[in-house]
N, C-alpha and C. Protein backbone atom coordinates (compact mmCIF):
# COMPACT_ATOMS: atom_id res chain seq x y z
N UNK A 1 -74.54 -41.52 -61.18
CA UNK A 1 -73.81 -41.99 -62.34
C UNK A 1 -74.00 -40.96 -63.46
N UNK A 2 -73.43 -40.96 -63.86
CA UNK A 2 -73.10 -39.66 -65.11
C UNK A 2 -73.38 -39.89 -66.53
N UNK A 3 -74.38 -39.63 -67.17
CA UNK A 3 -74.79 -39.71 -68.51
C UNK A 3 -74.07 -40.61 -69.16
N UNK A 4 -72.68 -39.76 -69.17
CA UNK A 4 -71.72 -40.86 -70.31
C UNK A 4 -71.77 -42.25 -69.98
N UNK A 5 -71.34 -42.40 -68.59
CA UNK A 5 -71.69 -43.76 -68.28
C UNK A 5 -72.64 -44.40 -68.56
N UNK A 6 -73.75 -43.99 -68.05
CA UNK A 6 -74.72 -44.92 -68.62
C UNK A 6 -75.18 -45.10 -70.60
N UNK A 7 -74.34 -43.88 -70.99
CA UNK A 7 -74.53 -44.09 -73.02
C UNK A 7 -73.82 -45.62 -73.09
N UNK A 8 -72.48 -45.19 -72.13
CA UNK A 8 -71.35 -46.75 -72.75
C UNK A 8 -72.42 -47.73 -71.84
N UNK A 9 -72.57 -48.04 -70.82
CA UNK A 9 -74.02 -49.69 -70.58
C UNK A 9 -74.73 -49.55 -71.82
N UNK A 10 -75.43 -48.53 -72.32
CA UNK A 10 -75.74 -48.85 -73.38
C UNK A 10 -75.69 -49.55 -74.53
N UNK A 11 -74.68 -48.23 -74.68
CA UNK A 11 -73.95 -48.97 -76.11
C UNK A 11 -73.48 -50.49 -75.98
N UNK A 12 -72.78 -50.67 -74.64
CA UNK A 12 -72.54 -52.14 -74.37
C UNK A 12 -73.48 -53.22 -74.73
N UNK A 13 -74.71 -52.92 -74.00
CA UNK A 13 -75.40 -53.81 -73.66
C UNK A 13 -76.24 -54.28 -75.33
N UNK A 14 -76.86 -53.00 -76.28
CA UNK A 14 -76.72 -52.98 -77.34
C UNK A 14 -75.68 -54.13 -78.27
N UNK A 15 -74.34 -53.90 -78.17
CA UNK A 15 -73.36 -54.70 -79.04
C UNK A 15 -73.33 -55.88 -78.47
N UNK A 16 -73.92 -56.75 -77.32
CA UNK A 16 -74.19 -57.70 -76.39
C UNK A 16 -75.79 -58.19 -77.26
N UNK A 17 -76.62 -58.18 -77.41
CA UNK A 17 -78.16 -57.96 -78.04
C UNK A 17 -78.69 -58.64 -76.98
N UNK A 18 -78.61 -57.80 -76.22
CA UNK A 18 -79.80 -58.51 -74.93
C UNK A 18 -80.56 -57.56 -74.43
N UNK A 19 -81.52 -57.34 -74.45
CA UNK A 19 -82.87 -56.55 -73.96
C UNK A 19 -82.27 -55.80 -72.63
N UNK A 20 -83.26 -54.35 -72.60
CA UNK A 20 -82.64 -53.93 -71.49
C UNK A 20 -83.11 -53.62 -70.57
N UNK A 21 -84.57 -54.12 -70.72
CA UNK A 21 -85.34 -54.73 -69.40
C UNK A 21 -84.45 -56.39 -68.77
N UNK A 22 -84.17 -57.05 -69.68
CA UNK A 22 -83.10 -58.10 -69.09
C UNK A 22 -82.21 -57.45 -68.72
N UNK A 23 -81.15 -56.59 -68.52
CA UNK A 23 -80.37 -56.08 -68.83
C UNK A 23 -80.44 -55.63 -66.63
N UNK A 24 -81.54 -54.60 -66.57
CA UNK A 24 -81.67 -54.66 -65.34
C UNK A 24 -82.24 -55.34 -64.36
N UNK A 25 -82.38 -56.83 -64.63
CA UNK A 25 -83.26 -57.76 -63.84
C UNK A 25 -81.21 -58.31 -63.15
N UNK A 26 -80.69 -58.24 -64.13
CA UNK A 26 -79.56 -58.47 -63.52
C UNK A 26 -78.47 -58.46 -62.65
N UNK A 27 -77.99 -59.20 -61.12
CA UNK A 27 -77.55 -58.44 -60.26
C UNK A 27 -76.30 -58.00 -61.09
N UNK A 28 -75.55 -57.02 -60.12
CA UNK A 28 -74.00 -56.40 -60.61
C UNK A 28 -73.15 -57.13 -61.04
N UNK A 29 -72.56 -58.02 -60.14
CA UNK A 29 -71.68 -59.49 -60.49
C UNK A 29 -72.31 -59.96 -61.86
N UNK A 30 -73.67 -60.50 -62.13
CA UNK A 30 -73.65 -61.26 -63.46
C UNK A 30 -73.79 -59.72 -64.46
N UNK A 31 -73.69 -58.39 -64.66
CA UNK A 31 -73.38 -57.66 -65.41
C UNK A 31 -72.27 -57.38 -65.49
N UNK A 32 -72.01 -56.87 -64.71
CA UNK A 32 -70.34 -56.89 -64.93
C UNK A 32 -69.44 -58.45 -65.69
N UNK A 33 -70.15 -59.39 -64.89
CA UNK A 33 -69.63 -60.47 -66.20
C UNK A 33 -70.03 -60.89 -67.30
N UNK A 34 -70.93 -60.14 -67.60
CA UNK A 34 -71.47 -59.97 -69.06
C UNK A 34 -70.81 -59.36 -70.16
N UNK A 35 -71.12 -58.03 -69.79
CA UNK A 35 -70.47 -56.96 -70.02
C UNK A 35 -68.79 -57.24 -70.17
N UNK A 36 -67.60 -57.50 -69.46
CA UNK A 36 -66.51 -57.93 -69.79
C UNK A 36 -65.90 -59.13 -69.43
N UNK A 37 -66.66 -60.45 -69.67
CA UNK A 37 -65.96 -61.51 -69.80
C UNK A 37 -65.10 -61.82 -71.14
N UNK A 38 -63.81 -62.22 -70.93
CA UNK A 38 -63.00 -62.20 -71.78
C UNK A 38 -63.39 -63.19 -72.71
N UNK A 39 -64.16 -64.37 -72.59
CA UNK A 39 -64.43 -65.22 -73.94
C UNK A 39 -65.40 -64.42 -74.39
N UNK A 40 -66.25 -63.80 -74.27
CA UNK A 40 -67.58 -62.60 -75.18
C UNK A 40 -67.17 -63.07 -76.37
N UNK A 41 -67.59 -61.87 -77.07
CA UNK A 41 -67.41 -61.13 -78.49
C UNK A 41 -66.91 -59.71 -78.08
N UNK A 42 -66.80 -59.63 -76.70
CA UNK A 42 -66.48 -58.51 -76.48
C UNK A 42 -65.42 -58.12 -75.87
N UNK A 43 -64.35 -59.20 -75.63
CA UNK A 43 -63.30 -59.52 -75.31
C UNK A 43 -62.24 -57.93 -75.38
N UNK A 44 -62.78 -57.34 -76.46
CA UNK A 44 -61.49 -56.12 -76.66
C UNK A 44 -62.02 -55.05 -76.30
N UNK A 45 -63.37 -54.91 -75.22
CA UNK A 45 -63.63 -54.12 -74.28
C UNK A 45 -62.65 -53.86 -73.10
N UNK A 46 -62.65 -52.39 -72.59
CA UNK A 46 -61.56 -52.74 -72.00
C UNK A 46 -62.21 -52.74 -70.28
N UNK A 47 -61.15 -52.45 -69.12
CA UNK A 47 -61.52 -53.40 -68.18
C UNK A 47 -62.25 -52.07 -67.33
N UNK A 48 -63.45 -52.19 -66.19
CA UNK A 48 -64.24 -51.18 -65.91
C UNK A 48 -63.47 -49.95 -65.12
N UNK A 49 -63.31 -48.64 -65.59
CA UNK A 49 -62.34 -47.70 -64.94
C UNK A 49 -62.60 -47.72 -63.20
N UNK A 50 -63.28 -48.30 -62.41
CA UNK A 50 -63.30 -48.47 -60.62
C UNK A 50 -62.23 -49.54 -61.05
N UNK A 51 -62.09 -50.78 -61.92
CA UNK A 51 -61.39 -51.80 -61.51
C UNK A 51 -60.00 -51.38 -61.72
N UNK A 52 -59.53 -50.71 -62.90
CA UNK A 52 -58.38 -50.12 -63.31
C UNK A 52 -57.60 -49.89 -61.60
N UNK A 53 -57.91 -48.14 -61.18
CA UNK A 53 -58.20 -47.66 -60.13
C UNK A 53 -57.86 -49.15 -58.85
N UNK A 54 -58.81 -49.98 -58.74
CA UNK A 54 -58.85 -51.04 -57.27
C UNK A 54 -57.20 -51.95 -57.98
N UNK A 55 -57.40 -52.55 -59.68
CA UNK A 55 -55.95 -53.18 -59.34
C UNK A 55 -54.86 -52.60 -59.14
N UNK A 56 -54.70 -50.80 -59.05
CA UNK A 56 -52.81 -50.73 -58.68
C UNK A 56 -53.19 -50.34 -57.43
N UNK A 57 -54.42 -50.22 -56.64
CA UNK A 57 -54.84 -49.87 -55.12
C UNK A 57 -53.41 -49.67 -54.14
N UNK A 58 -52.72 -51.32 -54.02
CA UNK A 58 -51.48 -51.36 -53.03
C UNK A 58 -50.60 -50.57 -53.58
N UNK A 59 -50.26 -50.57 -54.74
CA UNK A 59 -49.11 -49.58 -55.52
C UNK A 59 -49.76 -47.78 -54.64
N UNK A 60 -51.07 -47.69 -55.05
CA UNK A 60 -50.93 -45.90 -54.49
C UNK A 60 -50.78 -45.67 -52.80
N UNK A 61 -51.18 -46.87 -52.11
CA UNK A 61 -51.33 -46.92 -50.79
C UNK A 61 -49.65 -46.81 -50.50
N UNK A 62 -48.72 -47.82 -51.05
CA UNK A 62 -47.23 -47.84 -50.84
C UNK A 62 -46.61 -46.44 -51.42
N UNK A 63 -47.23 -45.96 -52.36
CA UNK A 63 -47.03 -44.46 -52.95
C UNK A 63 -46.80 -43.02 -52.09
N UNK A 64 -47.69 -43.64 -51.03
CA UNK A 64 -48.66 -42.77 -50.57
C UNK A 64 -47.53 -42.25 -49.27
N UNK A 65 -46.96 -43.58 -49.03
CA UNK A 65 -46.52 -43.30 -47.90
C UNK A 65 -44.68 -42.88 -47.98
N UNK A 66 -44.69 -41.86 -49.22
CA UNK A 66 -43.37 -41.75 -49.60
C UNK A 66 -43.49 -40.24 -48.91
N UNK A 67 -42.40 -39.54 -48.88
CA UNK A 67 -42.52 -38.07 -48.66
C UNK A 67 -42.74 -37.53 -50.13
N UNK A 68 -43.66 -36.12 -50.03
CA UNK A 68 -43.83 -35.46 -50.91
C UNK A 68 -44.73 -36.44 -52.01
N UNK A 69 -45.84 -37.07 -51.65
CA UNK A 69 -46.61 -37.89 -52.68
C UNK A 69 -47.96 -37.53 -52.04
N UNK A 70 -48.55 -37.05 -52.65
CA UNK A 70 -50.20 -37.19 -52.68
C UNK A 70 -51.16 -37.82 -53.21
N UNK A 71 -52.51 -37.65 -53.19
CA UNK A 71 -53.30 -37.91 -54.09
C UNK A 71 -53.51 -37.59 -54.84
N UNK A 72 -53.50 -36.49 -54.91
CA UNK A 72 -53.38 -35.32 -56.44
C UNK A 72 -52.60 -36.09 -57.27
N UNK A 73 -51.41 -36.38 -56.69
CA UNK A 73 -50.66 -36.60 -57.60
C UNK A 73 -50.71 -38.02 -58.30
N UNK A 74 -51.14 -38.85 -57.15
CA UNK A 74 -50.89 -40.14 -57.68
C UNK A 74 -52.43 -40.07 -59.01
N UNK A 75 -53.28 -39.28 -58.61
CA UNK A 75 -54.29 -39.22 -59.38
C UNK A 75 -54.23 -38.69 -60.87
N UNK A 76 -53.04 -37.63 -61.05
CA UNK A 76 -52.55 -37.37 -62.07
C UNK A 76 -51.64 -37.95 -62.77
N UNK A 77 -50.87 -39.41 -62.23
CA UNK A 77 -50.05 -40.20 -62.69
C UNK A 77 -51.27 -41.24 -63.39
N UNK A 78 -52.57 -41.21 -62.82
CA UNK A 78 -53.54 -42.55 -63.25
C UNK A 78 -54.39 -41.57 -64.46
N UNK A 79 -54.49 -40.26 -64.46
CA UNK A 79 -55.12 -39.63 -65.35
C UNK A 79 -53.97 -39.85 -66.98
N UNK A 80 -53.09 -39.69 -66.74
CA UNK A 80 -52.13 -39.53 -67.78
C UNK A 80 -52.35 -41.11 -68.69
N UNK A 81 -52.38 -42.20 -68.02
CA UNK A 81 -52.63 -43.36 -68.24
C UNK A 81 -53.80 -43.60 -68.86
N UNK A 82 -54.91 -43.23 -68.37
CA UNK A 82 -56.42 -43.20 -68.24
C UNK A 82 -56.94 -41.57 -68.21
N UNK A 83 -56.72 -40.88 -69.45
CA UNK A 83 -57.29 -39.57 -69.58
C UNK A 83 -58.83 -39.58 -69.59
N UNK A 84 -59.72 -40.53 -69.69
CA UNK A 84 -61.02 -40.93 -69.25
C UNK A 84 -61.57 -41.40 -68.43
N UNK A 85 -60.61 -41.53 -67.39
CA UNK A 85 -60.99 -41.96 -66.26
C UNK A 85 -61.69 -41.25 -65.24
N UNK A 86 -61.57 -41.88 -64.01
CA UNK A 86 -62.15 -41.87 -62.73
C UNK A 86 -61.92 -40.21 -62.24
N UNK A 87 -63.00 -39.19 -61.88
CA UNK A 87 -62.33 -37.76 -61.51
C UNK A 87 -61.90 -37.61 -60.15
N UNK A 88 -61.37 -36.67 -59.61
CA UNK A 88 -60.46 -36.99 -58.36
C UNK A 88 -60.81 -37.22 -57.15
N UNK A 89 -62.34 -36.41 -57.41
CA UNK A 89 -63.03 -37.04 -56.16
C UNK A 89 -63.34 -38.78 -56.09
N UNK A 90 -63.61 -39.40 -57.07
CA UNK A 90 -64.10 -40.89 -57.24
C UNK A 90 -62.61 -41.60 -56.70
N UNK A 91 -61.60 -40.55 -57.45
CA UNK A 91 -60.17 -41.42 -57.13
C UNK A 91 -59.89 -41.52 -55.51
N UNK A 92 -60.01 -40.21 -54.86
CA UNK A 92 -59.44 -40.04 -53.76
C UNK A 92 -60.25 -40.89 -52.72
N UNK A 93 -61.91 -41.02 -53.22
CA UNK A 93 -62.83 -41.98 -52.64
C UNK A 93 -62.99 -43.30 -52.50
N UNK A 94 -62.45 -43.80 -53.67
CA UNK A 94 -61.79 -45.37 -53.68
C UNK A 94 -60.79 -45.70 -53.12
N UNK A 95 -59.96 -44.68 -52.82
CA UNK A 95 -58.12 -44.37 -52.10
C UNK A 95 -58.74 -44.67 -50.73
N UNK A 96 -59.75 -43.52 -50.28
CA UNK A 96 -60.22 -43.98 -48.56
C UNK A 96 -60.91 -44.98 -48.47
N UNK A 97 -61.35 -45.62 -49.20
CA UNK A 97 -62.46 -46.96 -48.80
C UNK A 97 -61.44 -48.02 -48.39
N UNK A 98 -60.23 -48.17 -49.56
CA UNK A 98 -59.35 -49.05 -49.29
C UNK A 98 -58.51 -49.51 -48.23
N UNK A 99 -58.19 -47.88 -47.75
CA UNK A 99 -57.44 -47.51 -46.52
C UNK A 99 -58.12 -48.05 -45.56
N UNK A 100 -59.94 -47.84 -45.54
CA UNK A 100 -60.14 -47.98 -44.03
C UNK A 100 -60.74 -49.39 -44.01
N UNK A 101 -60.18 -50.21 -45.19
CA UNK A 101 -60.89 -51.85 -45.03
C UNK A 101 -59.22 -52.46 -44.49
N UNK A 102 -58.19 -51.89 -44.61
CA UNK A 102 -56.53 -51.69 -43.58
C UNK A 102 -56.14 -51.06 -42.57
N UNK A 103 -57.12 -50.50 -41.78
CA UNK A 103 -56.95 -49.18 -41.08
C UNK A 103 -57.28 -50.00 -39.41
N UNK A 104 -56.60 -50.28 -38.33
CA UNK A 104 -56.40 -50.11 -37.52
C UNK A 104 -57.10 -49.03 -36.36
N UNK A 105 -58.38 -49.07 -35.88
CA UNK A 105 -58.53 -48.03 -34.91
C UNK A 105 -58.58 -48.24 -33.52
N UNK A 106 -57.91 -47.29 -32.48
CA UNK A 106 -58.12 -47.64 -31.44
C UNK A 106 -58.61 -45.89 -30.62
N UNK A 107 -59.34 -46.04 -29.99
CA UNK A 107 -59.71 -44.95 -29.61
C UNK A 107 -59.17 -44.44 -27.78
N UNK A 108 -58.63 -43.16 -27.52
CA UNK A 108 -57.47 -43.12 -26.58
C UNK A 108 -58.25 -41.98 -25.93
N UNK A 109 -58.77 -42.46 -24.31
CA UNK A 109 -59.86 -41.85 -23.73
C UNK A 109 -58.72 -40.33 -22.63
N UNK A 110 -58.69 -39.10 -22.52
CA UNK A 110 -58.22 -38.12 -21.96
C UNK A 110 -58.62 -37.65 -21.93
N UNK A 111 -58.65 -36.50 -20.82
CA UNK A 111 -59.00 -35.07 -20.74
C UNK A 111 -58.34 -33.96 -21.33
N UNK A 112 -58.79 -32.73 -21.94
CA UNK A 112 -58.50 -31.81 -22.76
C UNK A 112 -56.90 -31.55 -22.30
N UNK A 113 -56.28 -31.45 -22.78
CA UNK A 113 -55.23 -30.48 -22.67
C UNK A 113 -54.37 -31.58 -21.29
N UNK A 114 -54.76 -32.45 -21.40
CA UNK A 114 -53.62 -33.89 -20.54
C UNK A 114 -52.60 -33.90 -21.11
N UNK A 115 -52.94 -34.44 -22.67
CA UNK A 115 -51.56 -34.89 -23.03
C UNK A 115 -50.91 -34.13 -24.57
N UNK A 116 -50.18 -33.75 -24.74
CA UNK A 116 -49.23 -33.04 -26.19
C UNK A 116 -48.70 -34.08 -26.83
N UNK A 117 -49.36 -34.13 -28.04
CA UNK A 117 -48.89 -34.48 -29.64
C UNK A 117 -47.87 -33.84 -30.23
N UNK A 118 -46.53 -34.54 -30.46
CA UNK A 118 -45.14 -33.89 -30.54
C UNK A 118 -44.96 -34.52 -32.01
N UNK A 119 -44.73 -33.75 -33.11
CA UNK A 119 -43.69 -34.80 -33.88
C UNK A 119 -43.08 -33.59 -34.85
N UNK A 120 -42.63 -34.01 -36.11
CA UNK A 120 -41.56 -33.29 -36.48
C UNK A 120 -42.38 -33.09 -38.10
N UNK A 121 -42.34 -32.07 -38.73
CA UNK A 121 -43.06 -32.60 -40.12
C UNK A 121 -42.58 -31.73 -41.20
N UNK A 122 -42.59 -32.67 -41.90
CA UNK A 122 -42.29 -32.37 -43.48
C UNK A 122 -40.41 -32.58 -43.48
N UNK A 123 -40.08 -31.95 -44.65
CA UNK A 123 -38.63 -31.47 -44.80
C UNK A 123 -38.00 -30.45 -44.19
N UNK A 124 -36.65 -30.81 -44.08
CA UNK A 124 -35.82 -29.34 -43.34
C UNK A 124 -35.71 -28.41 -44.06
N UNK A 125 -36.30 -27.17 -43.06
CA UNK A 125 -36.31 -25.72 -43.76
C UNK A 125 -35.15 -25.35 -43.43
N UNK A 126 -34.58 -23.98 -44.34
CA UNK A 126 -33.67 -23.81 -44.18
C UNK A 126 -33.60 -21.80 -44.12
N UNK A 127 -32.43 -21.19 -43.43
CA UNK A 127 -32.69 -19.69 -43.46
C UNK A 127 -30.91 -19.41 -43.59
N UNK A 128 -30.76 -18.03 -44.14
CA UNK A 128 -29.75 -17.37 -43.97
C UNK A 128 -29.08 -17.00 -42.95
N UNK A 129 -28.52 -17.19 -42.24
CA UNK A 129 -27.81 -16.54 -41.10
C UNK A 129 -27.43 -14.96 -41.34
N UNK A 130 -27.44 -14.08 -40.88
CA UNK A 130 -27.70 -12.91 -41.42
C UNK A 130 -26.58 -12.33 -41.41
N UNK A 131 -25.52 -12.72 -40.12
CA UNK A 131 -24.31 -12.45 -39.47
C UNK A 131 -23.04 -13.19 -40.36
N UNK A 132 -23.43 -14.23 -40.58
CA UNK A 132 -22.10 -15.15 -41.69
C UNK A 132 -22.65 -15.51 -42.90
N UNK A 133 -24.17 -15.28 -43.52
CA UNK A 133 -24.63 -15.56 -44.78
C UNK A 133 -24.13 -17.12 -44.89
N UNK A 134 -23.91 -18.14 -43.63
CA UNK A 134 -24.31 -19.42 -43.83
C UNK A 134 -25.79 -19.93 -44.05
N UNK A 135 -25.83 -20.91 -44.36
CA UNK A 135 -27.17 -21.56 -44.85
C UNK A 135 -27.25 -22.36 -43.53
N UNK A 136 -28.12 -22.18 -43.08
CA UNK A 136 -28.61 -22.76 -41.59
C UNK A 136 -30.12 -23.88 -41.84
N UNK A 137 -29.53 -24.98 -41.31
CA UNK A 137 -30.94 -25.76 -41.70
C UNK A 137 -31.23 -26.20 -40.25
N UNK A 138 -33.14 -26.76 -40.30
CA UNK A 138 -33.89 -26.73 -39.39
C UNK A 138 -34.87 -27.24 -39.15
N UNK A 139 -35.61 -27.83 -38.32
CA UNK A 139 -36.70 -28.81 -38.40
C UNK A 139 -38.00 -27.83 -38.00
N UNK A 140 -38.99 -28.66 -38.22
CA UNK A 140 -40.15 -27.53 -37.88
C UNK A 140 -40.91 -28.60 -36.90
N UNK A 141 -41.03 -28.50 -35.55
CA UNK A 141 -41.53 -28.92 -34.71
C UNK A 141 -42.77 -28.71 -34.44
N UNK A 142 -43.80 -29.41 -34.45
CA UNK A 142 -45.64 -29.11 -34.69
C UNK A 142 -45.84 -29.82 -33.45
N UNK A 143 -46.62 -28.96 -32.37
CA UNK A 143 -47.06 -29.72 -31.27
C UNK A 143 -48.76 -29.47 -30.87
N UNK A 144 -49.49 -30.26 -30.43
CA UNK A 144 -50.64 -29.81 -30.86
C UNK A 144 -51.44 -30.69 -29.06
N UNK A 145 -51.92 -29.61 -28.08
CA UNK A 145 -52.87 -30.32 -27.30
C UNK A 145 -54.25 -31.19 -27.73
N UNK A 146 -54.05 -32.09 -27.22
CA UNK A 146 -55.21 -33.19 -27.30
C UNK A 146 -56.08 -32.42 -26.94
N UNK A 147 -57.49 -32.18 -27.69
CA UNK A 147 -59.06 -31.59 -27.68
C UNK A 147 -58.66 -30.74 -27.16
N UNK A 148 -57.48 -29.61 -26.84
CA UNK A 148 -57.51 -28.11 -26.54
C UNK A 148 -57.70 -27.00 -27.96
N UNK A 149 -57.56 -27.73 -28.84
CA UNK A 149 -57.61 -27.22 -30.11
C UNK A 149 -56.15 -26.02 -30.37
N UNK A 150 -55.76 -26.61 -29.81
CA UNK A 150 -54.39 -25.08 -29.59
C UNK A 150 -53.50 -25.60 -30.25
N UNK A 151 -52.66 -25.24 -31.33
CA UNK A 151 -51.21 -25.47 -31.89
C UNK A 151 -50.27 -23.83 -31.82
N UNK A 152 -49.43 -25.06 -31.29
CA UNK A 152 -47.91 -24.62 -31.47
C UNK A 152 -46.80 -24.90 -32.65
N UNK A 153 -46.21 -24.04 -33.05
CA UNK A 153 -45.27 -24.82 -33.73
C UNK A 153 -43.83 -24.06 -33.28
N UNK A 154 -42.88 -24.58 -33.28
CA UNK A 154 -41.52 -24.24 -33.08
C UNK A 154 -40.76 -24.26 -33.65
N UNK A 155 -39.35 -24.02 -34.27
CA UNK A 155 -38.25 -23.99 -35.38
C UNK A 155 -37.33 -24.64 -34.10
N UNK A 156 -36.41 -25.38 -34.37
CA UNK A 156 -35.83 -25.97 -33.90
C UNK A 156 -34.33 -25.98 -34.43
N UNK A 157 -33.13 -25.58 -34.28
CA UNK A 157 -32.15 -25.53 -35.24
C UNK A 157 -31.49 -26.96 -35.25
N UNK A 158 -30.80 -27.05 -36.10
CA UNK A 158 -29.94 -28.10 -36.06
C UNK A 158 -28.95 -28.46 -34.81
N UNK A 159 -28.40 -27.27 -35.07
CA UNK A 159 -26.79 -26.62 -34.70
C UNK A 159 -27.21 -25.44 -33.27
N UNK A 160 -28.81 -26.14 -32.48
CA UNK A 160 -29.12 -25.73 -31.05
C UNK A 160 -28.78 -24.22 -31.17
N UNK A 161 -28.88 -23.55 -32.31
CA UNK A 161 -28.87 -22.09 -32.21
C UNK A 161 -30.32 -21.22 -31.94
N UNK A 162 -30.18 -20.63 -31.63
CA UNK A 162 -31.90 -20.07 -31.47
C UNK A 162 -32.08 -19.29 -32.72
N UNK A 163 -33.21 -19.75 -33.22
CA UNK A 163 -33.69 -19.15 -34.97
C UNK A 163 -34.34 -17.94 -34.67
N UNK A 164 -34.35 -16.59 -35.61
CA UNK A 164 -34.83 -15.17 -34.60
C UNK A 164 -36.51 -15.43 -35.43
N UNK A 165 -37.37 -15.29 -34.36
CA UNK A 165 -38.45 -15.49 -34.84
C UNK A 165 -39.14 -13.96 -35.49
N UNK A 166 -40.32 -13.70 -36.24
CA UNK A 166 -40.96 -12.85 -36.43
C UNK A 166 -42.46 -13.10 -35.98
């Protein structure tokens, strides 16, 4: 925990007047509801930056799964909001905890180099045709052996033309 943090328990616990040997006899749950229960005196405290962060949780998870959205980014949409907030490692760390209390595992028993991982990724690239200066677009095909550690990738044209490789 980081200095500042613990100045604001301080200062909190201070504008609260409760000792701060009481202060740590206390589990988390009854501090944290100390600290910001809305009938207090302290009511116009605001709410703890992990909780900020956990309530739009489903919002960055549904975010997440847009094209062209990261964590970076969604982390810089919550910084702009919260310029005191959570830094990107804490963000991106609360992002995976969430994920893997939703996360589905099943584990898929093979031998090296059995079976190829095929799929298609990102957006269509696109190149000049050199011969008609058409704009030629194209998928980028990523294929990758199971535990052979070997990738391939391929250009794939739209329009079944063969793309000239370098």
């Amino acid at each position: 925990m980081s200095r500042n943090t613990i100045r604001e328990y301080l200062r909190l616990i201070e504008s609260i007047g409760i000792d701060h040997k009481a202060a740590l006899e206390l589990s988390d749950e009854d501090f944290i509801e100390l600290i910001y229960n809305p009938q207090s005196q302290n009511a116009q405290l605001p709410v703890g930056r992990i909780q900020l962060v956990l309530n739009k949780m489903d919002y960055y998870i549904e975010e997440l799964r847009r094209t062209g959205v990261t964590k970076t980014l969604l982390w810089h949409e919550y910084r702009v909001d919260h310029p005191d907030g959570l830094s990107h490692s804490q963000f991106c760390w609360h992002l995976l905890q969430h994920q893997k209390r939703n996360m589905a595992i099943y584990k898929i028993h093979h031998a090296p180099g059995e079976q190829m991982m095929v799929d298609f990724a990102g957006d269509l690239l696109s190149y000049v045709d050199p011969e008609t200066g058409e704009i030629k677009y194209c998928q980028v095909l990523v294929c990758t052996l199971q535990v052979g550690r070997l990738m391939f990738e391929v250009l794939r044209s739209q329009s079944n033309q063969n793309l000239p490789v370098e």
